[in-house]
C-alpha atoms as a PDB file:
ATOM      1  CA  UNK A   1     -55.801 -58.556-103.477  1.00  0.00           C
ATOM      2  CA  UNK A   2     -52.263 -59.076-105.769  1.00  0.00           C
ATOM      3  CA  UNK A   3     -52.657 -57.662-109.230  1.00  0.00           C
ATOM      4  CA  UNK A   4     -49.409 -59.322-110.133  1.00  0.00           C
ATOM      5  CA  UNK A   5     -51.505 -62.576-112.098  1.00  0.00           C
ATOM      6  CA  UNK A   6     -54.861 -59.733-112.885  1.00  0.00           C
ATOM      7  CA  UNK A   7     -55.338 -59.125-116.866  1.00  0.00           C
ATOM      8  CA  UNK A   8     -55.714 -55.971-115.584  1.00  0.00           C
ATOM      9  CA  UNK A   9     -51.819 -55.928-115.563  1.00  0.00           C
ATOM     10  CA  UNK A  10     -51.935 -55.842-119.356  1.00  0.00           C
ATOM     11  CA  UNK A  11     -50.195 -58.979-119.594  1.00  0.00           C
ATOM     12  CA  UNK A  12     -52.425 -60.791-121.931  1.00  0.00           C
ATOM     13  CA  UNK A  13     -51.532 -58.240-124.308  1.00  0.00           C
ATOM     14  CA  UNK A  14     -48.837 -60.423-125.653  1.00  0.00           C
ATOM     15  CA  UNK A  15     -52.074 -62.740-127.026  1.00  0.00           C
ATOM     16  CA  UNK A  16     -51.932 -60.207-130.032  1.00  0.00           C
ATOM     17  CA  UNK A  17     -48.694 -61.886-131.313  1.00  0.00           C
ATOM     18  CA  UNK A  18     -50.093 -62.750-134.614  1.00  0.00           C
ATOM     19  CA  UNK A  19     -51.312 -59.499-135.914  1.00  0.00           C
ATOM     20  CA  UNK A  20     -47.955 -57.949-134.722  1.00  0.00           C
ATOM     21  CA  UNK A  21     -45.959 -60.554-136.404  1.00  0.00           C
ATOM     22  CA  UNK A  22     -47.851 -60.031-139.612  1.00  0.00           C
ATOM     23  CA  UNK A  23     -47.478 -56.725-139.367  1.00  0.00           C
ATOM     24  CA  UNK A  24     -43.601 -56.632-139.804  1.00  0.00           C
ATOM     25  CA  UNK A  25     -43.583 -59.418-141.837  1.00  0.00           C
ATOM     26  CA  UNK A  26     -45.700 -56.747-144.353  1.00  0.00           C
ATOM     27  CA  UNK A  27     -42.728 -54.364-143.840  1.00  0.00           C
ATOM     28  CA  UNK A  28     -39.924 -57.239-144.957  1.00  0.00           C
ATOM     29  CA  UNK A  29     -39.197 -60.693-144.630  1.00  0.00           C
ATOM     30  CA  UNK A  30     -37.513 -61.471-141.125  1.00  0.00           C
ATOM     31  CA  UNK A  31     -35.518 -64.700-139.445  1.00  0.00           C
ATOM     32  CA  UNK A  32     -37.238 -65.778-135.962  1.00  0.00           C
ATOM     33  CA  UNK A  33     -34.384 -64.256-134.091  1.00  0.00           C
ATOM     34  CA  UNK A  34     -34.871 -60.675-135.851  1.00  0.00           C
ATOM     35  CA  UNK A  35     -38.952 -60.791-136.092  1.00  0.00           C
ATOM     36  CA  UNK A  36     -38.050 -61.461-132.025  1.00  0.00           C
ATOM     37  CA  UNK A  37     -36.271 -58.362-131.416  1.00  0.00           C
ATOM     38  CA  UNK A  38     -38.414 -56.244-133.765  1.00  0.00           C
ATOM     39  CA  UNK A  39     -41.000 -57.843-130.950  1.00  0.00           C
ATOM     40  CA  UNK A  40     -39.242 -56.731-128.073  1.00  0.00           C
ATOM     41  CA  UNK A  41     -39.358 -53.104-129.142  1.00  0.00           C
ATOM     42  CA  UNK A  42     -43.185 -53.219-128.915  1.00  0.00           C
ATOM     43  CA  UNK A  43     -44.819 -51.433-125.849  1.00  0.00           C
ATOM     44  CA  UNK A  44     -46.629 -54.952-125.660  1.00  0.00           C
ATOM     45  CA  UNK A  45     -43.668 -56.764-124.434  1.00  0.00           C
ATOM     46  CA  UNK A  46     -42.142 -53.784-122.466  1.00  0.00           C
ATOM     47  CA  UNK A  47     -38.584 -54.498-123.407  1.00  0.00           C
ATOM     48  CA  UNK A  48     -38.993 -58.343-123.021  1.00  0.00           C
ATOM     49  CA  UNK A  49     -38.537 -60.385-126.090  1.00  0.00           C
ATOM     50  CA  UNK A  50     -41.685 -63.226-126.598  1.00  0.00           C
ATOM     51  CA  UNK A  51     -40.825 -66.037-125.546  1.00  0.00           C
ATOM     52  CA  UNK A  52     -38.926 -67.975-128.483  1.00  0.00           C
ATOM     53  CA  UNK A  53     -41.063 -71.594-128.149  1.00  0.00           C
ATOM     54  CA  UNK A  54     -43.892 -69.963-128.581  1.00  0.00           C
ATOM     55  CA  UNK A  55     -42.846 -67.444-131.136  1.00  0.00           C
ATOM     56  CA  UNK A  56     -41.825 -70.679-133.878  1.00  0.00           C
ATOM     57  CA  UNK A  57     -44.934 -72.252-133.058  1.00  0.00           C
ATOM     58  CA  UNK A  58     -47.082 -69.348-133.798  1.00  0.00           C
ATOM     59  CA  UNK A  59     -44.603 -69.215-137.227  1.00  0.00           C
ATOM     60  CA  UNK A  60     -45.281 -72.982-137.930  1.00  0.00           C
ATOM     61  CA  UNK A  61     -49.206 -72.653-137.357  1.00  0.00           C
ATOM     62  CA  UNK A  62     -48.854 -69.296-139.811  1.00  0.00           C
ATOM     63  CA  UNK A  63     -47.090 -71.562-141.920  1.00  0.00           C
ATOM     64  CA  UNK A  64     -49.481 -74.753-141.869  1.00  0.00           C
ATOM     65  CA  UNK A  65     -52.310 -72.190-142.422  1.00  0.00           C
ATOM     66  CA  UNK A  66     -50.532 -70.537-145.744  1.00  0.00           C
ATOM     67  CA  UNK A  67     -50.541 -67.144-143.869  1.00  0.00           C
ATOM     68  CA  UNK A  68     -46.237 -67.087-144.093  1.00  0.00           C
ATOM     69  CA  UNK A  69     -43.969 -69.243-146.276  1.00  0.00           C
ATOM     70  CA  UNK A  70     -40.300 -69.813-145.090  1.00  0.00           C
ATOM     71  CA  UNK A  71     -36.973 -70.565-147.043  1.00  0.00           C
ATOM     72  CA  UNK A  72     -33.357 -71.224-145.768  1.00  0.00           C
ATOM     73  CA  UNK A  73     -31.613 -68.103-145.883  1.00  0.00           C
ATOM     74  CA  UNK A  74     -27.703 -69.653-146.523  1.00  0.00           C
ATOM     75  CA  UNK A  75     -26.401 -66.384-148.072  1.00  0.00           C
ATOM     76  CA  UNK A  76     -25.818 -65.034-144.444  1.00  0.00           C
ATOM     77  CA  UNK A  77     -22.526 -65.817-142.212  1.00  0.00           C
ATOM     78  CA  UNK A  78     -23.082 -68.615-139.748  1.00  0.00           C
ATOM     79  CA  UNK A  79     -25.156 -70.925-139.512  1.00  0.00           C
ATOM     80  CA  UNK A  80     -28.675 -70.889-141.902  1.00  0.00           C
ATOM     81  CA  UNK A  81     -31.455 -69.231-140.479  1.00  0.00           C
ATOM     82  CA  UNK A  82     -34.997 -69.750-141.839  1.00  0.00           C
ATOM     83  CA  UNK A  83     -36.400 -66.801-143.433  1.00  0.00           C
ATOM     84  CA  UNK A  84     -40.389 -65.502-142.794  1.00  0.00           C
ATOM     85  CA  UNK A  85     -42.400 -64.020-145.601  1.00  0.00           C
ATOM     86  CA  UNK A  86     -46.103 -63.298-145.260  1.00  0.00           C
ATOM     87  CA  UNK A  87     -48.263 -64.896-148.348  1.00  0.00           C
ATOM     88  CA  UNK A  88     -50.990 -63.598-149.983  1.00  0.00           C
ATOM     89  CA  UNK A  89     -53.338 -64.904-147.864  1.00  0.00           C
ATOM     90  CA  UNK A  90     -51.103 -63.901-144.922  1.00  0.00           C
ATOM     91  CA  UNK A  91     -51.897 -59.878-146.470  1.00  0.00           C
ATOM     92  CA  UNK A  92     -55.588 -60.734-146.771  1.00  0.00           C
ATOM     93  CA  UNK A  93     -55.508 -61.741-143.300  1.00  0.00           C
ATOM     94  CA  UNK A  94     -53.866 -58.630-141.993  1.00  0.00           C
ATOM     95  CA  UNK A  95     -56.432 -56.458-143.833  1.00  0.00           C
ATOM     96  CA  UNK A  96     -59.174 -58.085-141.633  1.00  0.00           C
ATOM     97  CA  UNK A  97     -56.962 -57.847-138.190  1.00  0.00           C
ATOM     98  CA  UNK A  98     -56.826 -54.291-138.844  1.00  0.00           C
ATOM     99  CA  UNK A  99     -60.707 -54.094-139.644  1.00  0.00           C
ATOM    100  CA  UNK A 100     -61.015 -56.415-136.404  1.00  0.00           C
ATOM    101  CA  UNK A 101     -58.296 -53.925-134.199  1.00  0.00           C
ATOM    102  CA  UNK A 102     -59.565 -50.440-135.544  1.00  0.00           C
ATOM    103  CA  UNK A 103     -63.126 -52.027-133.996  1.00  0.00           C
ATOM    104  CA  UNK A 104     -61.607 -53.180-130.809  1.00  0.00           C
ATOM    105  CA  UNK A 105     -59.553 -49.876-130.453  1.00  0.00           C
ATOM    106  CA  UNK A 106     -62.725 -47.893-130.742  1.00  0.00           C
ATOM    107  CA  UNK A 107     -64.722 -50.252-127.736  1.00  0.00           C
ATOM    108  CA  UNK A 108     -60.922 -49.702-125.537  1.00  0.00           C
ATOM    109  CA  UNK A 109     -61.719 -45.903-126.015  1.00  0.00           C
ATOM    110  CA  UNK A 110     -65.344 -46.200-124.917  1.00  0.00           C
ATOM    111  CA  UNK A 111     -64.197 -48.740-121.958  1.00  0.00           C
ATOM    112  CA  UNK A 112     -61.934 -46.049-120.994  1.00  0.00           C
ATOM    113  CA  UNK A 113     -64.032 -42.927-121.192  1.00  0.00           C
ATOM    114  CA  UNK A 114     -66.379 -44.646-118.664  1.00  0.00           C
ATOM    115  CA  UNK A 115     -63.887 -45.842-116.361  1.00  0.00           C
ATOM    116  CA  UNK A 116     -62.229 -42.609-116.268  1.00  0.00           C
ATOM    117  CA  UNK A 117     -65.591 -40.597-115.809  1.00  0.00           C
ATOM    118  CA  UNK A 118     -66.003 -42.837-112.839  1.00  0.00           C
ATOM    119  CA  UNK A 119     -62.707 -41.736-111.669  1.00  0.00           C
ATOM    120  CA  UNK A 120     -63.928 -38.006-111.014  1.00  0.00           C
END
């Protein structure tokens, strides 16, 4: 049987977009294009960047939900890019995706111990 489609590949890891994108958005407020390589450096994406469609829909949703504002950022050569910054709420939410990780973290370490104890 091909693993190549299997979860078990880790490629639905890239479903924790939001809390990563929150995450450096905490750090600093990022264009799409630089919250997209900051992405990219993530073992999650293994050196591929997330794919840009559905990166600026996740940032609109954020946006509809009041979780990140944006402004035009015209100060910078070029053309304007739209600048991210996470909100208030967008904080309080990242305080409970931590609470909700840290959780998840600890059941990935049980998960583990048992599969590698079958392993022996």
């Amino acid at each position: 049987m091909p693993f190549d489609a299997c979860a078990c590949t880790g490629k639905t890891l890239a479903r924790l977009l939001q809390p990563a994108v929150m995450a450096l958005l905490a750090q600093e407020p990022l264009h799409g294009y630089l919250l997209a390589q900051r992405l990219q450096e993530m073992a999650m994406f293994r050196g591929h960047p997330p794919d840009p469609t559905g990166l600026y829909r996740l940032l609109k949703s954020m946006e509809d939900r009041g979780l990140v504002t944006s402004t035009w950022d015209l100060a910078q050569r070029g053309p304007a890019k739209r600048q991210y910054r996470l909100t208030r709420s967008g904080r309080a939410c990242l305080r409970k995706w931590s609470k909700t990780l840290a959780d998840y973290s600890q059941s990935l370490t049980e998960i583990l111990a048992m599969i590698q104890a079958t392993e022996k």
